[in-house]
Protein backbone atom coordinates (compact mmCIF):
# COMPACT_ATOMS: atom_id res chain seq x y z
CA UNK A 1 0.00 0.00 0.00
CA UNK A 2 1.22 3.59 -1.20
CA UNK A 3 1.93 5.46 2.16
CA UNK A 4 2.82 8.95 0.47
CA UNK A 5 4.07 10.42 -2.47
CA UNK A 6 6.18 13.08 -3.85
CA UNK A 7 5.53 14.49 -7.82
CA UNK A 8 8.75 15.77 -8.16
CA UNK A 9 9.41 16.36 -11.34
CA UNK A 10 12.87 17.69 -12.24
CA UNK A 11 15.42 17.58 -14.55
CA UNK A 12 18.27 15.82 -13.61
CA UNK A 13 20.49 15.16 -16.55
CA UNK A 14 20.38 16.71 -20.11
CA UNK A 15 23.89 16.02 -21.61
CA UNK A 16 25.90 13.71 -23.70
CA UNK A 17 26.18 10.26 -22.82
CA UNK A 18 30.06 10.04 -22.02
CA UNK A 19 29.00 11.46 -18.61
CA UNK A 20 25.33 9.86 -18.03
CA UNK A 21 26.52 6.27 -17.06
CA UNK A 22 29.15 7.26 -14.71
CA UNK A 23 26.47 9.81 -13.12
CA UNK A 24 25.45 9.38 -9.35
CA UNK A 25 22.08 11.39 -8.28
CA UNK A 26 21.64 13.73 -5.36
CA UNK A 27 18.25 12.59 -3.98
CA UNK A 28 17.16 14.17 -0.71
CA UNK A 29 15.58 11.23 0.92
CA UNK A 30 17.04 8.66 3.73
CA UNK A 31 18.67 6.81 1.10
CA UNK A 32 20.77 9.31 -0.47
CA UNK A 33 21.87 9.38 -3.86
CA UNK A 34 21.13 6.97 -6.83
CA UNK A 35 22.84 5.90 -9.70
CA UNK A 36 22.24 5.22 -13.55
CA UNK A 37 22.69 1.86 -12.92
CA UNK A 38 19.69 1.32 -10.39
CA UNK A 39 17.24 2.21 -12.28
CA UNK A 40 18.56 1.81 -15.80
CA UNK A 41 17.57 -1.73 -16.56
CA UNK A 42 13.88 -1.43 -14.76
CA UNK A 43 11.49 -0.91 -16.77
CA UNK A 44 8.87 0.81 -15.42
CA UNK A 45 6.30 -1.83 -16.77
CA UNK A 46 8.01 -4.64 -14.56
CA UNK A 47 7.31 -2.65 -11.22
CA UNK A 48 3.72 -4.48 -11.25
CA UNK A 49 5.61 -7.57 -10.14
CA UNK A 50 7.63 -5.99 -7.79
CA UNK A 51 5.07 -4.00 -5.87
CA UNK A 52 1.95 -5.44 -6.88
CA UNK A 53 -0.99 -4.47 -9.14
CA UNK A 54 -2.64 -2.52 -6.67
CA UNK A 55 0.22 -0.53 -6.01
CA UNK A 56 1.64 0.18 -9.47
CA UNK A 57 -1.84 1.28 -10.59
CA UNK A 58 -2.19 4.01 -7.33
CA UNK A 59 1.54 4.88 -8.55
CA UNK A 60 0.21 5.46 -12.58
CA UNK A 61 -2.84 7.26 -11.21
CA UNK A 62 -0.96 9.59 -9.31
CA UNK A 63 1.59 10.58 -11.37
CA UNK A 64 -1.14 10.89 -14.47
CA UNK A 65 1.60 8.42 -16.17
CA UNK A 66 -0.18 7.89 -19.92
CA UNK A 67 0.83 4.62 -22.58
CA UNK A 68 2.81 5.29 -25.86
CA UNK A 69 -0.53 3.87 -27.62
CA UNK A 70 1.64 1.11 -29.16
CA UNK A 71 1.17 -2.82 -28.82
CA UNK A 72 3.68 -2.91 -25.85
CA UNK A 73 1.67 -0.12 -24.38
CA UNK A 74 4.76 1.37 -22.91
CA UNK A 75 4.56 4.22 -20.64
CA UNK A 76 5.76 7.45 -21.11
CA UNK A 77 6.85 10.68 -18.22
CA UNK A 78 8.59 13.70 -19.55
CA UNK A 79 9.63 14.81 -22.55
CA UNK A 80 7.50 11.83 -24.19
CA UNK A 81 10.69 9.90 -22.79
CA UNK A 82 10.46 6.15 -21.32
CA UNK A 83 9.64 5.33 -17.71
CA UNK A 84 12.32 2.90 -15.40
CA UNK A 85 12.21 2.82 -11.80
CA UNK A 86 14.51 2.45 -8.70
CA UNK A 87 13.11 0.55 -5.41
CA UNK A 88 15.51 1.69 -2.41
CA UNK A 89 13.80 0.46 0.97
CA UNK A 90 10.58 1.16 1.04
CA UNK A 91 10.71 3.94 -1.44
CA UNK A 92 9.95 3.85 -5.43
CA UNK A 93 11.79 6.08 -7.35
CA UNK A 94 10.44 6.96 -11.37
CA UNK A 95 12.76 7.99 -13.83
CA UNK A 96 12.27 8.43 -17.63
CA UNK A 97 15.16 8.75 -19.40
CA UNK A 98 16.12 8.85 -22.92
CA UNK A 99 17.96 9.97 -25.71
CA UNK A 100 16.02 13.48 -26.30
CA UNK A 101 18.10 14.41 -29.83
CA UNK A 102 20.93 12.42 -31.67
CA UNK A 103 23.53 12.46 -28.79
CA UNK A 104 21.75 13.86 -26.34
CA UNK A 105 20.21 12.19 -23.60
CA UNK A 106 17.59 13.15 -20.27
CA UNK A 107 16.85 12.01 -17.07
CA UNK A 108 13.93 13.34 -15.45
CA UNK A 109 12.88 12.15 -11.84
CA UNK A 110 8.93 11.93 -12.24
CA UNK A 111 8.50 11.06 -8.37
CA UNK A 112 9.05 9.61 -5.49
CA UNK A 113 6.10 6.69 -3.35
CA UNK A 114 7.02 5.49 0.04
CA UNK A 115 5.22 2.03 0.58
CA UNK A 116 3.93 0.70 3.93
C-alpha cells in the first residue's frame, strides 16, 4: 500500500552520454543518492511484479503516467521519454530517461512513493 508520495518532477540530466553512465544522483531522501545503474535496466512496466498491481496502478494514477498507444503499451513521463524505476527500501523512485536528440540524452525524476 502507497503510504505517500512526492511528484517531483525535475530535470536531472540533459547532456551527452560520455558522462550519463558514470552519473550518481543527489536525492534528498534517507537513502541518499542513486545511480544510472539502479534504475537503468527497470522498466517501469516490470514494477507491477515488484510491488503489486494494486500498487503500481495508485503509482500510474498519481503521477497521471499515460501509454505510448503502441502494442507494448509502454509508458511514457517527460519529454515523451520512457519510464524505469529504482526501489531503495521502502521507497519507489520513477525515472524516464532517454535519448532526447541524436547524442543527447535526459533524465527526469517523475517522483518519489514510500510504501507501507
Amino acid at each position: 500500500m502507497i503510504k505517500r508520495y512526492e511528484i517531483a518532477k525535475s530535470l536531472l540530466f540533459d547532456n551527452t552520454d560520455d558522462t550519463l553512465f558514470n552519473k550518481t544522483f543527489d536525492i534528498k531522501l534517507p537513502h541518499g543518492s542513486i545511480s544510472f545503474d539502479d534504475f537503468a535496466n527497470n522498466n517501469f512496466e516490470g514494477l507491477a511484479d515488484v510491488i503489486g498491481a494494486d500498487n503500481f496502478n495508485s503509482i500510474v494514477k498519481t503521477a497521471g503516467f499515460k501509454t505510448d498507444g503502441g502494442f507494448l503499451n509502454l509508458y511514457q513521463g517527460s519529454d515523451g521519454l520512457r519510464l524505469y524505476y529504482a526501489k531503495k527500501g521502502h521507497h519507489i523512485f520513477v525515472f524516464a530517461f532517454g535519448e532526447f536528440q541524436p547524442q543527447r540524452y535526459k533524465v527526469y525524476l517523475e517522483g518519489v512513493w514510500e510504501l507501507q
